[in-house]
PDB file of N, CA and C in Angstrom:
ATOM      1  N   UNK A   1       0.813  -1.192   0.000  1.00  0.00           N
ATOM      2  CA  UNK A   1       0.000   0.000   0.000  1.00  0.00           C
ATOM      3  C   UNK A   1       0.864   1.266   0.000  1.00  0.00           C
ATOM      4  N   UNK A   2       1.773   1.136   0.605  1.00  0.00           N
ATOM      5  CA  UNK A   2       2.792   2.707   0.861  1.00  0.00           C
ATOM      6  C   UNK A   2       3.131   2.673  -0.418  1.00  0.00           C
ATOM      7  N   UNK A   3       3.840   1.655  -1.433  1.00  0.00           N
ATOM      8  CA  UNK A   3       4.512   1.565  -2.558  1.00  0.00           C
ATOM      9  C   UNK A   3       3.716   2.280  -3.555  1.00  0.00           C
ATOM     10  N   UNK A   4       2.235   2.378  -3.589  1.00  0.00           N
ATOM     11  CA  UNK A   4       1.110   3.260  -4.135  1.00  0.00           C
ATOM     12  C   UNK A   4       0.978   4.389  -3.920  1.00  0.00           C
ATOM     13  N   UNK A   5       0.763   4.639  -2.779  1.00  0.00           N
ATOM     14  CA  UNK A   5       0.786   5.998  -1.923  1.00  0.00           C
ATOM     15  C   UNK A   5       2.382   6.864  -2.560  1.00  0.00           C
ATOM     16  N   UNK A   6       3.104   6.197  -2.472  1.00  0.00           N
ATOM     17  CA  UNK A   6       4.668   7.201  -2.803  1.00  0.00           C
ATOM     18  C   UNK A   6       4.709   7.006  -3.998  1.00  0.00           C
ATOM     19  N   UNK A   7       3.902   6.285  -5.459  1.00  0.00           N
ATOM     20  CA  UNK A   7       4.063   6.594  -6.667  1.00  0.00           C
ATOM     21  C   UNK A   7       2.682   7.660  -6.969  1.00  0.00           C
ATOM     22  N   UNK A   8       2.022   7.731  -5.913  1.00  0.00           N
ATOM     23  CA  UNK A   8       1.159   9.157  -6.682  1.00  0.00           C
ATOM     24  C   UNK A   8       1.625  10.007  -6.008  1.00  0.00           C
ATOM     25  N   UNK A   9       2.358  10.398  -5.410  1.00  0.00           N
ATOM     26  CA  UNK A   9       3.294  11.393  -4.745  1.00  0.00           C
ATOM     27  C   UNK A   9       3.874  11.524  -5.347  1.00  0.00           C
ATOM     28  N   UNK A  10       4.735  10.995  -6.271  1.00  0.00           N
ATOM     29  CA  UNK A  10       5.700  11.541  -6.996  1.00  0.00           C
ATOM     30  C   UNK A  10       5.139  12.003  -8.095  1.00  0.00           C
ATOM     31  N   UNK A  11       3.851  11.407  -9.186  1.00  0.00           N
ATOM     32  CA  UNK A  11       3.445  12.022 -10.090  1.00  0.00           C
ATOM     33  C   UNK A  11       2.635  12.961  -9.745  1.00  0.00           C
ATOM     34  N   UNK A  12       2.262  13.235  -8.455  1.00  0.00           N
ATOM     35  CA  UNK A  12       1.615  14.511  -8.313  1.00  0.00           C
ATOM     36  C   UNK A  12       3.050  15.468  -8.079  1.00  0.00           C
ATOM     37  N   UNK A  13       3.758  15.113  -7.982  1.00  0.00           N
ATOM     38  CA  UNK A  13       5.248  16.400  -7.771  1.00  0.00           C
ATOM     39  C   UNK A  13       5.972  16.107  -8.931  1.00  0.00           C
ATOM     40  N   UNK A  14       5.312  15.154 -10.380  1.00  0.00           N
ATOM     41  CA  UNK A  14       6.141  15.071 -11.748  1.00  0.00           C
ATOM     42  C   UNK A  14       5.208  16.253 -12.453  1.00  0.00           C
ATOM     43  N   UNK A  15       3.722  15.988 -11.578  1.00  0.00           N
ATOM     44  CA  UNK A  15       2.873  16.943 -12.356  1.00  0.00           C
ATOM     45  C   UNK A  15       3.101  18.218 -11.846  1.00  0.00           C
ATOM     46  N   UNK A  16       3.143  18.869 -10.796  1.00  0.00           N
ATOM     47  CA  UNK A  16       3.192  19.919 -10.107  1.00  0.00           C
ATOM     48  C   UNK A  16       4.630  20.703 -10.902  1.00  0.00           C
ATOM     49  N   UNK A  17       5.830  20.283 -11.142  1.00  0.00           N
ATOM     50  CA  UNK A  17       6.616  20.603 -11.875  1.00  0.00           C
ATOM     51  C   UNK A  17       6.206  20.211 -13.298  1.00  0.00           C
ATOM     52  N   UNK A  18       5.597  20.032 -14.088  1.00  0.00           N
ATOM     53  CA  UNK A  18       5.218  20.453 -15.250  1.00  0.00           C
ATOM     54  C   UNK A  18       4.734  21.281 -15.227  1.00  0.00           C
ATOM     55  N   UNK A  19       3.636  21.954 -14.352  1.00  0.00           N
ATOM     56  CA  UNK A  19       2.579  22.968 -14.515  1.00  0.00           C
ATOM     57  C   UNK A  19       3.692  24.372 -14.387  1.00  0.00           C
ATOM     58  N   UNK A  20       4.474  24.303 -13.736  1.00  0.00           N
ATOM     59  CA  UNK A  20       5.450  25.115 -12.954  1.00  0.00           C
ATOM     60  C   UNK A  20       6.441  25.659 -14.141  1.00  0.00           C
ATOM     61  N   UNK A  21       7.078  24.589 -15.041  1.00  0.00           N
ATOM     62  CA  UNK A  21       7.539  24.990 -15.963  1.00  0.00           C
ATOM     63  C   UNK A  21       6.593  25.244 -17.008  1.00  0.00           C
ATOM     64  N   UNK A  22       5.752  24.909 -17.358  1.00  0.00           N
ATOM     65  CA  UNK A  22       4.873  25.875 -17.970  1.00  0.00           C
ATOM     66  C   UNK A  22       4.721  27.029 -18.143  1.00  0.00           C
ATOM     67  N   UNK A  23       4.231  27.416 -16.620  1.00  0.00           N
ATOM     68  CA  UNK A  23       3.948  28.699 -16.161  1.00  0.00           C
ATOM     69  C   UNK A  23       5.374  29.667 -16.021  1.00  0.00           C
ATOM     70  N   UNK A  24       6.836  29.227 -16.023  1.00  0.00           N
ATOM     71  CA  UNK A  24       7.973  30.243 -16.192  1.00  0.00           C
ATOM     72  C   UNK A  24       7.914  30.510 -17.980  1.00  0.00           C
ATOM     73  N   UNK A  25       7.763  29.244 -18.427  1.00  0.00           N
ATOM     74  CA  UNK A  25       8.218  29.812 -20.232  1.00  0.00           C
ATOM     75  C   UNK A  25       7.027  30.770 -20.488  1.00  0.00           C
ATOM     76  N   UNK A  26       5.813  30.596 -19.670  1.00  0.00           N
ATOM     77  CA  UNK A  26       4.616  31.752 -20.103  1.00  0.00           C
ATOM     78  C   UNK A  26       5.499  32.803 -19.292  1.00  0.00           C
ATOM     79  N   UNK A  27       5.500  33.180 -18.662  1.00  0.00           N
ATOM     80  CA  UNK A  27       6.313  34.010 -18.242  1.00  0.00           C
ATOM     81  C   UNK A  27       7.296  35.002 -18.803  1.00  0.00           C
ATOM     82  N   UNK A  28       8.255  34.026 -19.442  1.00  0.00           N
ATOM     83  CA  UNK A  28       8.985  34.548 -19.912  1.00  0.00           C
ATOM     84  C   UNK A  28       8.476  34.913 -21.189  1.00  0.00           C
ATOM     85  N   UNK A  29       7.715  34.754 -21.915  1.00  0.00           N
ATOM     86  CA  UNK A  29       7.228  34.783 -23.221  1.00  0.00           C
ATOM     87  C   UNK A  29       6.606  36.376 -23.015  1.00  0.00           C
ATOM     88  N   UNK A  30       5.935  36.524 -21.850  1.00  0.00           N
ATOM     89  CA  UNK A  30       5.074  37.779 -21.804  1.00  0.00           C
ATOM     90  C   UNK A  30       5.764  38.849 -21.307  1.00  0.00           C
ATOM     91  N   UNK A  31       6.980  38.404 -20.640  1.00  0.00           N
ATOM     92  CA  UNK A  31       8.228  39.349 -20.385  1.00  0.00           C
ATOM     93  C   UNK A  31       8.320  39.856 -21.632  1.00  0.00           C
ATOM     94  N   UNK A  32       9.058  39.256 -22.561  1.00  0.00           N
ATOM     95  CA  UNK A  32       9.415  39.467 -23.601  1.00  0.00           C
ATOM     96  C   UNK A  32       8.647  40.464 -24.632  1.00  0.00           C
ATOM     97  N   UNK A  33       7.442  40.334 -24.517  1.00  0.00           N
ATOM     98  CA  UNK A  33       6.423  40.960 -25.620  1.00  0.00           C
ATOM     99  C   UNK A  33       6.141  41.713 -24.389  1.00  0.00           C
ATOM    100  N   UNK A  34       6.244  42.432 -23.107  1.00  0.00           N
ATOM    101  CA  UNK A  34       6.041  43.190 -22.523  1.00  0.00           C
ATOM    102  C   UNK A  34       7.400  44.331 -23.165  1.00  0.00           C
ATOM    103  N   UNK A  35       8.649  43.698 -22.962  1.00  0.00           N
ATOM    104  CA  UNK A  35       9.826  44.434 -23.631  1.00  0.00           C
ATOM    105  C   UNK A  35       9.731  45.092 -24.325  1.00  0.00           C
ATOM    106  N   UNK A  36       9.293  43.909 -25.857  1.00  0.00           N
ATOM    107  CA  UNK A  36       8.689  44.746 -27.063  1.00  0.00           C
ATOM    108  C   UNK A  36       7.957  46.044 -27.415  1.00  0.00           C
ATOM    109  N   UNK A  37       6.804  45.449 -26.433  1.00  0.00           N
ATOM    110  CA  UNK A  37       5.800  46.680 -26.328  1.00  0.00           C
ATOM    111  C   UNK A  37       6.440  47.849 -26.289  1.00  0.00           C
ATOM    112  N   UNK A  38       7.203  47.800 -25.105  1.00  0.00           N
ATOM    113  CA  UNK A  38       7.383  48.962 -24.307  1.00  0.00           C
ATOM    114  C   UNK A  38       8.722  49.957 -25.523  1.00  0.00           C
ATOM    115  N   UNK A  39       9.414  49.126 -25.899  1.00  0.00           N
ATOM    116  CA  UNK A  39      10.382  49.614 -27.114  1.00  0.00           C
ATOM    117  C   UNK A  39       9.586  50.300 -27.890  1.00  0.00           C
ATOM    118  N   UNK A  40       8.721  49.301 -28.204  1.00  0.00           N
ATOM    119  CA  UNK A  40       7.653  50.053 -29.574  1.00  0.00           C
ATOM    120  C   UNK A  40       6.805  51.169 -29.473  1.00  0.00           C
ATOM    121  N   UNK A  41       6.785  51.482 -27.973  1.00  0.00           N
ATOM    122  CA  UNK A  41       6.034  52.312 -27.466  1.00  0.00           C
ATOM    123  C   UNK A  41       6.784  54.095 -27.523  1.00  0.00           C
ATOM    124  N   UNK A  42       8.368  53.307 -26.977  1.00  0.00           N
ATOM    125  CA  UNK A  42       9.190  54.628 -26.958  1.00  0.00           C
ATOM    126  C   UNK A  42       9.413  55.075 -28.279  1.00  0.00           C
ATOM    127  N   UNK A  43       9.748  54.328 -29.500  1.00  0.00           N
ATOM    128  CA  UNK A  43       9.701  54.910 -30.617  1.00  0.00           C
ATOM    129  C   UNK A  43       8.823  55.793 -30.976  1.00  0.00           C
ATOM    130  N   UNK A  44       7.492  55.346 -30.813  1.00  0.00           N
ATOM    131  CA  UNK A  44       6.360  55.727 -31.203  1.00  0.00           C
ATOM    132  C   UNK A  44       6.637  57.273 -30.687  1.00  0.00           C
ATOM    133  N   UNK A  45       6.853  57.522 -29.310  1.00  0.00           N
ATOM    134  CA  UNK A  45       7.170  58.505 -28.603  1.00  0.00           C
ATOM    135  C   UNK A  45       7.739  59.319 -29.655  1.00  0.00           C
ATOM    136  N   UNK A  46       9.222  59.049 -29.719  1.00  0.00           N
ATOM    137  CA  UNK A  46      10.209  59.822 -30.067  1.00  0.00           C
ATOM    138  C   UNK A  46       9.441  60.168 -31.612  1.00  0.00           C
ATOM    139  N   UNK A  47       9.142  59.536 -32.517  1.00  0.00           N
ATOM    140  CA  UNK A  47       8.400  60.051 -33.491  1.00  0.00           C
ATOM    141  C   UNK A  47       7.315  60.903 -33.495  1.00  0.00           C
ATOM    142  N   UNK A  48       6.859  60.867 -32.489  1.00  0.00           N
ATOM    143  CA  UNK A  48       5.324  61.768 -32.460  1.00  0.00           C
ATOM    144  C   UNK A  48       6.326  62.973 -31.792  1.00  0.00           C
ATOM    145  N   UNK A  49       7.150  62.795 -31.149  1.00  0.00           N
ATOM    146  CA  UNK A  49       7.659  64.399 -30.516  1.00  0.00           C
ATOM    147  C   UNK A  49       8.697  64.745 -31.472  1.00  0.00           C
ATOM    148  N   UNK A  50       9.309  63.769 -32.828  1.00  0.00           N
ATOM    149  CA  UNK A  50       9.903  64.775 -33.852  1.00  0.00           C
ATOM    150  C   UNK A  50       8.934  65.649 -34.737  1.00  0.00           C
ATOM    151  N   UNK A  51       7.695  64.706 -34.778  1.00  0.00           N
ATOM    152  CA  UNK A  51       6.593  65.163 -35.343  1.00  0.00           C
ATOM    153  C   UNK A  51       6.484  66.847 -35.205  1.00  0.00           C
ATOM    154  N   UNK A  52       5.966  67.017 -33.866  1.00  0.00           N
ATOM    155  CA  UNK A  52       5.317  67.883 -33.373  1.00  0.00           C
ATOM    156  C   UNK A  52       6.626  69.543 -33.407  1.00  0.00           C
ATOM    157  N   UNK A  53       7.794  69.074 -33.145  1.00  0.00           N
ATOM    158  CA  UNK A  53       9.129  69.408 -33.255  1.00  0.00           C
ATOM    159  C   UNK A  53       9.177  70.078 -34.728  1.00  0.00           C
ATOM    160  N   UNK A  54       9.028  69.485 -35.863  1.00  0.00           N
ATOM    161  CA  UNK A  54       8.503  69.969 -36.891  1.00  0.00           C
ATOM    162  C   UNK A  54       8.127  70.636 -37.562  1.00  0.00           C
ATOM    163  N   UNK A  55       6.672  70.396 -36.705  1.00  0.00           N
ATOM    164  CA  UNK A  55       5.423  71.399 -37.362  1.00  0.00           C
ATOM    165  C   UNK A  55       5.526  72.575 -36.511  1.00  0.00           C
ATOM    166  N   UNK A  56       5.962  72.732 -35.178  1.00  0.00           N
ATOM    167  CA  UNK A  56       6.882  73.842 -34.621  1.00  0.00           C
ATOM    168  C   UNK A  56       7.457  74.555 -35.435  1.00  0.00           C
ATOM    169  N   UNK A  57       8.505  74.316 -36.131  1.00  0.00           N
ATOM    170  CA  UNK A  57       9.688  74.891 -36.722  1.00  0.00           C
ATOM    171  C   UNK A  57       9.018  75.015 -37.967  1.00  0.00           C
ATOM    172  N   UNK A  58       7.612  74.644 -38.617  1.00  0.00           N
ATOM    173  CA  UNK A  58       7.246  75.302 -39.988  1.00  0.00           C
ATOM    174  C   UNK A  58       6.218  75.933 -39.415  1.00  0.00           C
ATOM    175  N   UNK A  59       6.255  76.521 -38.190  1.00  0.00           N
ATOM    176  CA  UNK A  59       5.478  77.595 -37.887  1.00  0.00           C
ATOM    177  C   UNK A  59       3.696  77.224 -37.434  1.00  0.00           C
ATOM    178  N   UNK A  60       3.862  76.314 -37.281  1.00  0.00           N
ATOM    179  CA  UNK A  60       1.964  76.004 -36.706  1.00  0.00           C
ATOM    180  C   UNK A  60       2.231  75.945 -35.356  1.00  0.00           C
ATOM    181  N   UNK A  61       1.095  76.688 -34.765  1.00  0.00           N
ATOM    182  CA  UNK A  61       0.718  76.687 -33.085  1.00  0.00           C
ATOM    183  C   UNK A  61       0.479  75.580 -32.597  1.00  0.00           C
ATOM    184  N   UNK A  62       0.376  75.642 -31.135  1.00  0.00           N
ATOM    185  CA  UNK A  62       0.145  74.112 -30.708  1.00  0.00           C
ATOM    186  C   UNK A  62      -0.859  73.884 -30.998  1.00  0.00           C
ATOM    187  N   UNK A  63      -2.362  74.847 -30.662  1.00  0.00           N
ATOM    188  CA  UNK A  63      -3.482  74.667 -30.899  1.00  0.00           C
ATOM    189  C   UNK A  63      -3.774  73.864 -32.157  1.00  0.00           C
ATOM    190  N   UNK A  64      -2.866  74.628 -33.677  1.00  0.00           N
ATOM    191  CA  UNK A  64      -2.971  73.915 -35.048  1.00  0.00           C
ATOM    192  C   UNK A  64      -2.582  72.179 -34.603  1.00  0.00           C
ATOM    193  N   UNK A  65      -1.670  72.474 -34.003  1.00  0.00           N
ATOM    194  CA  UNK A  65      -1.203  70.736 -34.472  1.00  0.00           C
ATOM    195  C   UNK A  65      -1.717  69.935 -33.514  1.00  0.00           C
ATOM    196  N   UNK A  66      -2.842  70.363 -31.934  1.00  0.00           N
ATOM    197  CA  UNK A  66      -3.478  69.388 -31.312  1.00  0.00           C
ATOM    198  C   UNK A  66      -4.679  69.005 -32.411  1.00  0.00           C
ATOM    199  N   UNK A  67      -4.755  69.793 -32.657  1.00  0.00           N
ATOM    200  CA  UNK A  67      -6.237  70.034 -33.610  1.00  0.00           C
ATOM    201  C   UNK A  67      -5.585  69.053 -35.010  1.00  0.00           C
ATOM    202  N   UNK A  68      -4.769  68.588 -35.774  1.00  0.00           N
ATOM    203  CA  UNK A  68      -4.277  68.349 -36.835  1.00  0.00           C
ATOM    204  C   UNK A  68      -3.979  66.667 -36.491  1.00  0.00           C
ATOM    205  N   UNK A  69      -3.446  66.601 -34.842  1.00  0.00           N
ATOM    206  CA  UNK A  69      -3.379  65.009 -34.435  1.00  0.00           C
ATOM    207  C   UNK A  69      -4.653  64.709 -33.750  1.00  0.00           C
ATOM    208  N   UNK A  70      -5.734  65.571 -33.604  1.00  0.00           N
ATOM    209  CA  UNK A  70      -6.423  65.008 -32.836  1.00  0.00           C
ATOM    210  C   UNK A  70      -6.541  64.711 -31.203  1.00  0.00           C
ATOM    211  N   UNK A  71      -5.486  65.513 -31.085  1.00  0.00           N
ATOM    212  CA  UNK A  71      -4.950  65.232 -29.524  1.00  0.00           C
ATOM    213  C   UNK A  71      -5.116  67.452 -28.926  1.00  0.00           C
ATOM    214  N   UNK A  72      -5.283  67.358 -27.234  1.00  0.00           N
ATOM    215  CA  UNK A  72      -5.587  68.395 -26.733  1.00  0.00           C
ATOM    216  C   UNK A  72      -4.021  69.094 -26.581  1.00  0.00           C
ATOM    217  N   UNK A  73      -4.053  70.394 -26.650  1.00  0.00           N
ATOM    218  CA  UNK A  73      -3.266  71.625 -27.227  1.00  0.00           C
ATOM    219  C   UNK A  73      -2.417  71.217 -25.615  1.00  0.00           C
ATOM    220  N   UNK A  74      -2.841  70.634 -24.506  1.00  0.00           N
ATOM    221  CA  UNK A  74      -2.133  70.540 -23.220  1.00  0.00           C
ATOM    222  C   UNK A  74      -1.287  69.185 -23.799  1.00  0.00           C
ATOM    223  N   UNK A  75      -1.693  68.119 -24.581  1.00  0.00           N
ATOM    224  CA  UNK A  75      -1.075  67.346 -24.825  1.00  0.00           C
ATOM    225  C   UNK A  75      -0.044  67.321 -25.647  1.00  0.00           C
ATOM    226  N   UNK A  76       0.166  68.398 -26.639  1.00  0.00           N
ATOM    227  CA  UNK A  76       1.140  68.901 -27.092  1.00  0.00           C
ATOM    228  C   UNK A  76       2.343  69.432 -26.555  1.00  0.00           C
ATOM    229  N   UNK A  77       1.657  70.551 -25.821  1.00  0.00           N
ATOM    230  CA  UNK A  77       2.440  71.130 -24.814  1.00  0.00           C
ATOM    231  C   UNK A  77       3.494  70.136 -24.305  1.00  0.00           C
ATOM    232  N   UNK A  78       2.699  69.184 -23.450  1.00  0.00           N
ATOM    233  CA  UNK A  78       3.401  68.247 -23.063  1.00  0.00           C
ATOM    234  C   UNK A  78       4.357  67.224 -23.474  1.00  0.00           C
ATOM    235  N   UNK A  79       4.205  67.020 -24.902  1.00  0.00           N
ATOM    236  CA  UNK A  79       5.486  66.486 -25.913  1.00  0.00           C
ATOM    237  C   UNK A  79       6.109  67.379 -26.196  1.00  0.00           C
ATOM    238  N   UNK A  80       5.927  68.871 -25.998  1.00  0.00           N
ATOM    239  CA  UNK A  80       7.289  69.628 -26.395  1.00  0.00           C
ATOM    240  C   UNK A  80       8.230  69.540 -25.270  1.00  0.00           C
ATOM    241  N   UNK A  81       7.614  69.518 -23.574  1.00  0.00           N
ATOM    242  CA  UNK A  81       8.290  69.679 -22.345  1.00  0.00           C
ATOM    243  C   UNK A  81       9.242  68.414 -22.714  1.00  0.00           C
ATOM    244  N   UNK A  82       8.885  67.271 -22.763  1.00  0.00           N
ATOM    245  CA  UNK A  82       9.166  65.831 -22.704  1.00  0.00           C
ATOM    246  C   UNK A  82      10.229  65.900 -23.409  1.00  0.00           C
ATOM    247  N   UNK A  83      10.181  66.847 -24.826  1.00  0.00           N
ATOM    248  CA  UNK A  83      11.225  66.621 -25.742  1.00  0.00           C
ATOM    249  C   UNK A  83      12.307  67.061 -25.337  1.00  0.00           C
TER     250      UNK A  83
END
């Protein structure tokens, strides 16, 4: 009877470490595309504030170019501070 008892003990701790490594490669997978994101995110940045940098220097107000992205004249503002 024990000889039973200590082989589902162990496949419940063969299973318990499967689930376990599972759950690190998910892990790491969403690390990863969290990374991404976040890269893709800063570009995005730096392009929308050369953008705006730009249309600055060919002479449109902030008001023109919140109004032109669709975005509020404070939010502009705020990519010029940033820049």
């Amino acid at each position: 009877m024990n000889d039973i008892a200590e082989n589902d003990t162990q496949a419940s701790q063969t299973e318990q470490e499967a689930t376990l490594s599972k759950l690190y490669d998910r892990l790491g997978d969403v690390h990863r595309q969290v990374r991404s994101t976040r890269s893709l995110m800063d570009r995005l940045a730096a392009r929308r504030r050369d953008a705006v940098v730009a249309l600055i220097a060919a002479g449109q107000t902030h008001a023109q170019i919140a109004e032109s992205m669709g975005v509020s004249k404070s939010a502009i503002q705020q990519i010029v501070q940033k820049g």
